[in-house]
C-alpha atoms as a PDB file:
ATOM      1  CA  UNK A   1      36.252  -3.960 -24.166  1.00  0.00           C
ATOM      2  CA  UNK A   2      36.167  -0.509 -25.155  1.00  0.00           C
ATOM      3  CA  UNK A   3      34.220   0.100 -28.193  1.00  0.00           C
ATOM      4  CA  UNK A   4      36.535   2.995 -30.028  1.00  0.00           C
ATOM      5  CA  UNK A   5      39.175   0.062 -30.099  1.00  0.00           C
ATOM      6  CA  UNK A   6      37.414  -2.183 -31.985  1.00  0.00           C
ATOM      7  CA  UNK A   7      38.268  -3.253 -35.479  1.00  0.00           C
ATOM      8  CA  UNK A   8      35.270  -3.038 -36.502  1.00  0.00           C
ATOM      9  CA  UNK A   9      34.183   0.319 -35.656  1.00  0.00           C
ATOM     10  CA  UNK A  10      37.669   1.459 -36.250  1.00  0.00           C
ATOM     11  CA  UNK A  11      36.674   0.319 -40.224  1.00  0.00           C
ATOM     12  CA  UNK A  12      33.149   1.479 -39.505  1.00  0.00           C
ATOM     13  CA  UNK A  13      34.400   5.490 -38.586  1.00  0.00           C
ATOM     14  CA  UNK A  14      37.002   5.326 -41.873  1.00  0.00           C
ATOM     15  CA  UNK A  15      34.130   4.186 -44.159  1.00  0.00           C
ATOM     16  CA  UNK A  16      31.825   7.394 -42.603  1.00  0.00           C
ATOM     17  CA  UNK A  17      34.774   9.914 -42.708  1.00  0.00           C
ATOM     18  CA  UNK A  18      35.486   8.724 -46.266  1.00  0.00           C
ATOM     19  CA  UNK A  19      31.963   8.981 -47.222  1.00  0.00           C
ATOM     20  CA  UNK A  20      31.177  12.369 -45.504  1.00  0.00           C
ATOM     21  CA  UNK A  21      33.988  13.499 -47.322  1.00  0.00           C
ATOM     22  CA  UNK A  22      33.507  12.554 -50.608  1.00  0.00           C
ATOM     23  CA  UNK A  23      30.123  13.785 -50.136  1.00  0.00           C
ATOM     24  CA  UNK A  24      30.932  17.328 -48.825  1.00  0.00           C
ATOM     25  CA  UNK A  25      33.687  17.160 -51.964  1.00  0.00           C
ATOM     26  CA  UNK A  26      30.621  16.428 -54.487  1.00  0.00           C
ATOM     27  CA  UNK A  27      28.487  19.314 -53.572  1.00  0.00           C
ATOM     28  CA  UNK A  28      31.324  21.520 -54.013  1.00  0.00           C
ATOM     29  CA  UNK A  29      32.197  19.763 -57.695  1.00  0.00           C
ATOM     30  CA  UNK A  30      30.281  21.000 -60.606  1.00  0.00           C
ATOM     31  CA  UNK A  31      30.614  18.353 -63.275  1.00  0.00           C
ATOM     32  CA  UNK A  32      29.254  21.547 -66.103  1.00  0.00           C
ATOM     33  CA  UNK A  33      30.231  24.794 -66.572  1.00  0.00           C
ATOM     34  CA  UNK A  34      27.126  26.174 -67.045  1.00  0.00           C
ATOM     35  CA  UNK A  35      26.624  24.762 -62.973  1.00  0.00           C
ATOM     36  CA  UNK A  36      30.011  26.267 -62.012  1.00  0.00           C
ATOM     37  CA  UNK A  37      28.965  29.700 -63.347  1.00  0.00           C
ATOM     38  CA  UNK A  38      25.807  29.247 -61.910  1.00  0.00           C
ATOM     39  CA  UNK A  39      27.090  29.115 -58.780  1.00  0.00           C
ATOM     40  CA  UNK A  40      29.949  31.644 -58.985  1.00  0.00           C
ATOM     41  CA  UNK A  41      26.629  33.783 -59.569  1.00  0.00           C
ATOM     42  CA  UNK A  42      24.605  32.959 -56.910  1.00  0.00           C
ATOM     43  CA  UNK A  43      27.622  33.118 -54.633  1.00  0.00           C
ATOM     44  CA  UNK A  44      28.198  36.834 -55.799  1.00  0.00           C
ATOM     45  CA  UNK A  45      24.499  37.485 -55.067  1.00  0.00           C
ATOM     46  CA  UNK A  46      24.542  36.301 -51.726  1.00  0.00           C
ATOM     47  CA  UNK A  47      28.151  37.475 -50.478  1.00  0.00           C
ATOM     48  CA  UNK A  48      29.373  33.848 -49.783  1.00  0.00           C
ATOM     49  CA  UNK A  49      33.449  34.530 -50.590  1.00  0.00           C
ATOM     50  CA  UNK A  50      34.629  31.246 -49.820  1.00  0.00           C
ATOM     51  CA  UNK A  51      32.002  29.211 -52.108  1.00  0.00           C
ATOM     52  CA  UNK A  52      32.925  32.094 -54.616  1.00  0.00           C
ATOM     53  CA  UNK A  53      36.620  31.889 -54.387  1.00  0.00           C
ATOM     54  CA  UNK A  54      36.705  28.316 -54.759  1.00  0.00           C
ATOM     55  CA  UNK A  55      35.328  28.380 -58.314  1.00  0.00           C
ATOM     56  CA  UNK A  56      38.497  29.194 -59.222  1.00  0.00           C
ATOM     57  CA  UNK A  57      41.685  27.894 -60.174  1.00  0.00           C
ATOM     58  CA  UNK A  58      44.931  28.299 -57.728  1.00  0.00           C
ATOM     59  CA  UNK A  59      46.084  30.615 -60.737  1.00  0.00           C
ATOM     60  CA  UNK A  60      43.150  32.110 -62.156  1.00  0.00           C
ATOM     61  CA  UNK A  61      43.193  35.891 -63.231  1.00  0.00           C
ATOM     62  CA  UNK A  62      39.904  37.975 -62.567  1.00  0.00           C
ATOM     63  CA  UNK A  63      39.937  40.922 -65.357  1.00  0.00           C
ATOM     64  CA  UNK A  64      37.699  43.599 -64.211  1.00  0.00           C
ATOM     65  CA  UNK A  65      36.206  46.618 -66.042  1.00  0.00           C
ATOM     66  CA  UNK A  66      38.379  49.220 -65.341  1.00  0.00           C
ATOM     67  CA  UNK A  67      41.965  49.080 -67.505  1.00  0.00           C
ATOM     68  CA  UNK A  68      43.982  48.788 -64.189  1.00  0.00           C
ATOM     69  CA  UNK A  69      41.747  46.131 -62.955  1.00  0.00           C
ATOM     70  CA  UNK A  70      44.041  42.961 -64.332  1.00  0.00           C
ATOM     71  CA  UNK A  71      44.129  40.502 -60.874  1.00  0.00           C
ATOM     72  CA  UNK A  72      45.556  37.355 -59.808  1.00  0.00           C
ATOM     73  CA  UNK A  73      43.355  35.313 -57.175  1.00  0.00           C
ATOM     74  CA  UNK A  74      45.100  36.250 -54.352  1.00  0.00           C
ATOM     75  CA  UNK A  75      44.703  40.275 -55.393  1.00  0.00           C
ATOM     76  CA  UNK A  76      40.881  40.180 -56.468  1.00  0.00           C
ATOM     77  CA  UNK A  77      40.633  38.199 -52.886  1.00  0.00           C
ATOM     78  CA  UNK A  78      41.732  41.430 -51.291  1.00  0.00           C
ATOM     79  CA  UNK A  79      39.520  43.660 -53.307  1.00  0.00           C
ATOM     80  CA  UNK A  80      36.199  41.164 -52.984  1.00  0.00           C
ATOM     81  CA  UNK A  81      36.857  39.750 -49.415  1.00  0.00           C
ATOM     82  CA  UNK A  82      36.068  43.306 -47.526  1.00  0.00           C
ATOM     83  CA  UNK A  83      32.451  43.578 -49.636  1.00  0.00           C
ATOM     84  CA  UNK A  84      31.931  40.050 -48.972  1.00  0.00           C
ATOM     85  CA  UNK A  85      33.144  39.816 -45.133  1.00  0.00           C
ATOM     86  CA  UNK A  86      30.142  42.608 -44.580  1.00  0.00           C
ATOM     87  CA  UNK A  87      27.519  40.606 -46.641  1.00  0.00           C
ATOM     88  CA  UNK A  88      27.863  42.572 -49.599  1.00  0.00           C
ATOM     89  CA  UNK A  89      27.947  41.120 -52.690  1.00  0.00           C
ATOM     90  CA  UNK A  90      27.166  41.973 -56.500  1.00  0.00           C
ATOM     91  CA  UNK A  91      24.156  40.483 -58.726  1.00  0.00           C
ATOM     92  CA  UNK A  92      24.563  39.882 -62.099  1.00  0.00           C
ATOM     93  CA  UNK A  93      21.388  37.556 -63.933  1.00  0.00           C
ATOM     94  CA  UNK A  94      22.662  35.977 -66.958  1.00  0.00           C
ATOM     95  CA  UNK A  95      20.877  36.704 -69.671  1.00  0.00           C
ATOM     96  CA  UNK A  96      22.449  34.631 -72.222  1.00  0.00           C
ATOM     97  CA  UNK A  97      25.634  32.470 -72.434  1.00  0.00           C
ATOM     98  CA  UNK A  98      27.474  30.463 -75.023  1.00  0.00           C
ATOM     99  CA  UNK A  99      29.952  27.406 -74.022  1.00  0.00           C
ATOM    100  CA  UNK A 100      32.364  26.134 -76.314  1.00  0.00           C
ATOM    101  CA  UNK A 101      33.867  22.152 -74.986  1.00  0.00           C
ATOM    102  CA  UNK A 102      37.213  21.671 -76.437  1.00  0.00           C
ATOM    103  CA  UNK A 103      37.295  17.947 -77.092  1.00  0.00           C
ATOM    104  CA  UNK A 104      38.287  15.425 -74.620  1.00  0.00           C
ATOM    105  CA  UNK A 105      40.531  18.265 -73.298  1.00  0.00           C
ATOM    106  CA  UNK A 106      39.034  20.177 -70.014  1.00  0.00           C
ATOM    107  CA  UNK A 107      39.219  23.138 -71.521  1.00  0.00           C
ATOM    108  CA  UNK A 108      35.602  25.662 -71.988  1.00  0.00           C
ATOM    109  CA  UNK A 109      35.467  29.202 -72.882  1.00  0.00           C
ATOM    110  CA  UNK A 110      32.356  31.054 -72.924  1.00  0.00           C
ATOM    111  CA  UNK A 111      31.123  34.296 -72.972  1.00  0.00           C
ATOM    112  CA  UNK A 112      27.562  35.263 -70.883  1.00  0.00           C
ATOM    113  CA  UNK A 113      25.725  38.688 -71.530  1.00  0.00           C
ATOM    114  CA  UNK A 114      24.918  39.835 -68.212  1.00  0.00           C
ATOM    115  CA  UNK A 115      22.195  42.712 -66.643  1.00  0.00           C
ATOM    116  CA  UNK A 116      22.956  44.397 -63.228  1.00  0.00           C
ATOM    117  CA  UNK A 117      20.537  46.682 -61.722  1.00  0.00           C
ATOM    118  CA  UNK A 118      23.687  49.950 -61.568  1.00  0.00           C
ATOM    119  CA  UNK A 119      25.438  48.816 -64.523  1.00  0.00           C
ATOM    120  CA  UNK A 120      22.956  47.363 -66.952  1.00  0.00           C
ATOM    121  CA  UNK A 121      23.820  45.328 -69.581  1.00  0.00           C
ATOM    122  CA  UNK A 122      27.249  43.707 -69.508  1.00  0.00           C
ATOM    123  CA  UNK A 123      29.293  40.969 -70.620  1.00  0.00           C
ATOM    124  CA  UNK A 124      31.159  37.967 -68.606  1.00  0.00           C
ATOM    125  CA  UNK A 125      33.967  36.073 -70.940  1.00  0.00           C
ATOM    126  CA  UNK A 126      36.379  33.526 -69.749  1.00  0.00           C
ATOM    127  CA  UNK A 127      37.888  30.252 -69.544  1.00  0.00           C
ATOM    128  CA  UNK A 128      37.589  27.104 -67.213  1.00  0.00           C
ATOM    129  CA  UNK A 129      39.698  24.135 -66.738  1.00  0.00           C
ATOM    130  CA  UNK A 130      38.446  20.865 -65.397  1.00  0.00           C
ATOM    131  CA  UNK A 131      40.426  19.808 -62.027  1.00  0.00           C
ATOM    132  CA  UNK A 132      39.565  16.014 -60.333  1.00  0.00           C
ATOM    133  CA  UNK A 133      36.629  16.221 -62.377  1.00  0.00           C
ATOM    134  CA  UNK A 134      35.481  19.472 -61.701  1.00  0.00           C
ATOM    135  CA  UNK A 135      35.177  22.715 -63.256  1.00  0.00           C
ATOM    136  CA  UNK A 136      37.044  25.414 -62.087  1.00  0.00           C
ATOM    137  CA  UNK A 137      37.578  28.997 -63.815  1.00  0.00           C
ATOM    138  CA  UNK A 138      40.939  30.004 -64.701  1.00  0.00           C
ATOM    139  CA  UNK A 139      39.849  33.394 -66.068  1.00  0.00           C
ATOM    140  CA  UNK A 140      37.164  35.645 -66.196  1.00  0.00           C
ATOM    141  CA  UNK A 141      36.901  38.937 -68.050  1.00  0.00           C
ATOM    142  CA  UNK A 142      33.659  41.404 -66.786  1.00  0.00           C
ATOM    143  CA  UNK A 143      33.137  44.061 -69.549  1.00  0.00           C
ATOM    144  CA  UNK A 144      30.787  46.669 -70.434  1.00  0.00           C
ATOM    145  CA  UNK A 145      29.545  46.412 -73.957  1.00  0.00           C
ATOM    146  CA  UNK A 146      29.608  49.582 -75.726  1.00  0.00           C
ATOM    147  CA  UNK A 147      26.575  49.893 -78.155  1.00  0.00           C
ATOM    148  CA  UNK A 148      28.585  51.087 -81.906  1.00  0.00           C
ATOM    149  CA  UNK A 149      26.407  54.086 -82.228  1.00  0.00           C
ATOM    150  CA  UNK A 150      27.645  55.648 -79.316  1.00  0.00           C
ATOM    151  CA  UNK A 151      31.243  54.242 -78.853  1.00  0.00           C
ATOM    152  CA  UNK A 152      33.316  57.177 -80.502  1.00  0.00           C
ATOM    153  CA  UNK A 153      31.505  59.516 -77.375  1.00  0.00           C
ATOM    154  CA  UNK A 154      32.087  57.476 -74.830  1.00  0.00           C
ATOM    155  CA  UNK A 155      35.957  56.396 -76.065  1.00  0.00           C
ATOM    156  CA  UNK A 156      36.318  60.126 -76.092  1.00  0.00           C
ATOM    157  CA  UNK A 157      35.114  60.304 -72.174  1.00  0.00           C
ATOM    158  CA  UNK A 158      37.399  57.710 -71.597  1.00  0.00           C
ATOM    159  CA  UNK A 159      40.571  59.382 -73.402  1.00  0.00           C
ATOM    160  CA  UNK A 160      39.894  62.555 -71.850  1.00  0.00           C
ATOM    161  CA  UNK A 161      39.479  60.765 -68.180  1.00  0.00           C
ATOM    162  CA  UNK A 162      42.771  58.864 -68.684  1.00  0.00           C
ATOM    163  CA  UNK A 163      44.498  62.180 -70.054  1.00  0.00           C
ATOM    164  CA  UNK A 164      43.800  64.081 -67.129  1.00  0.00           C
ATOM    165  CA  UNK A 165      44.729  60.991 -64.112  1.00  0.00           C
ATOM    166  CA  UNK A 166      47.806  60.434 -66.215  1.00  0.00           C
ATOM    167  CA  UNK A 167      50.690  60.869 -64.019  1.00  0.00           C
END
């Protein structure tokens, strides 16, 4: 008798792949959205694309802080993957973040005000979707907040910038 044959261990290796599975599946899951962001964070930090990527929906947009910066998945994949294939990623602590639940619906939006060593304050806003169970985000908008007393001077930088690349 040859043991791989066996009923029983037949059932036996079905019940392990099954539970391996749904175990690798779990740690993947976040069952919050404040643990889903956490993680897209962390992930960022410590240049790990594929845990990053994964946070998102199939047909999530990724809205960056420059005006042309408007992605699908697949594009911001081909921006981030390079920085992220040579273990470079991007830190951003949150310092503060609101969630709003829409009821019974798997729906969240939030926004997150954010500190970076180069950039210094800034502001994460988006929404997530809940997939099988599990968050996932379907957008998210990085922005620099512009203090009021200094907005008209900077708009003007920016005017004057997009004036002269205008072609």
């Amino acid at each position: 008798m040859i043991i791989k044959n066996h009923p029983i261990f037949a059932t036996w290796l079905l019940w392990l792949g099954s539970f391996l599975s749904s175990n690798l599946w779990a740690e993947q899951c976040n069952t919050s959205v404040d643990d889903t962001l956490d993680q897209l964070h962390r992930a960022a930090a410590q240049a790990e694309g594929e845990v990053y990527f994964q946070l998102f929906t199939a047909d999530a947009y990724y809205i960056g802080t420059d005006a042309n910066e408007t992605w699908t998945l697949k594009e911001f994949k081909q921006f981030a993957k390079p920085y992220f294939d040579n273990g470079r990623g991007w830190l951003y602590e949150v310092k503060q973040r609101h969630v709003t639940l829409h009821d019974k619906k798997g729906t969240a939006w939030f926004v997150e005000l954010l500190n970076n060593d180069k950039y210094g304050t800034s502001r994460g806003s988006g929404v997530l979707l809940k997939e099988q169970g599990c968050w996932k985000i379907a957008q998210y908008h990085l922005a620099f907040p512009i203090p009021n007393a200094i907005a008209a001077e900077l708009t003007a930088k920016i005017k004057a910038y997009e004036k002269k690349n205008e072609h």
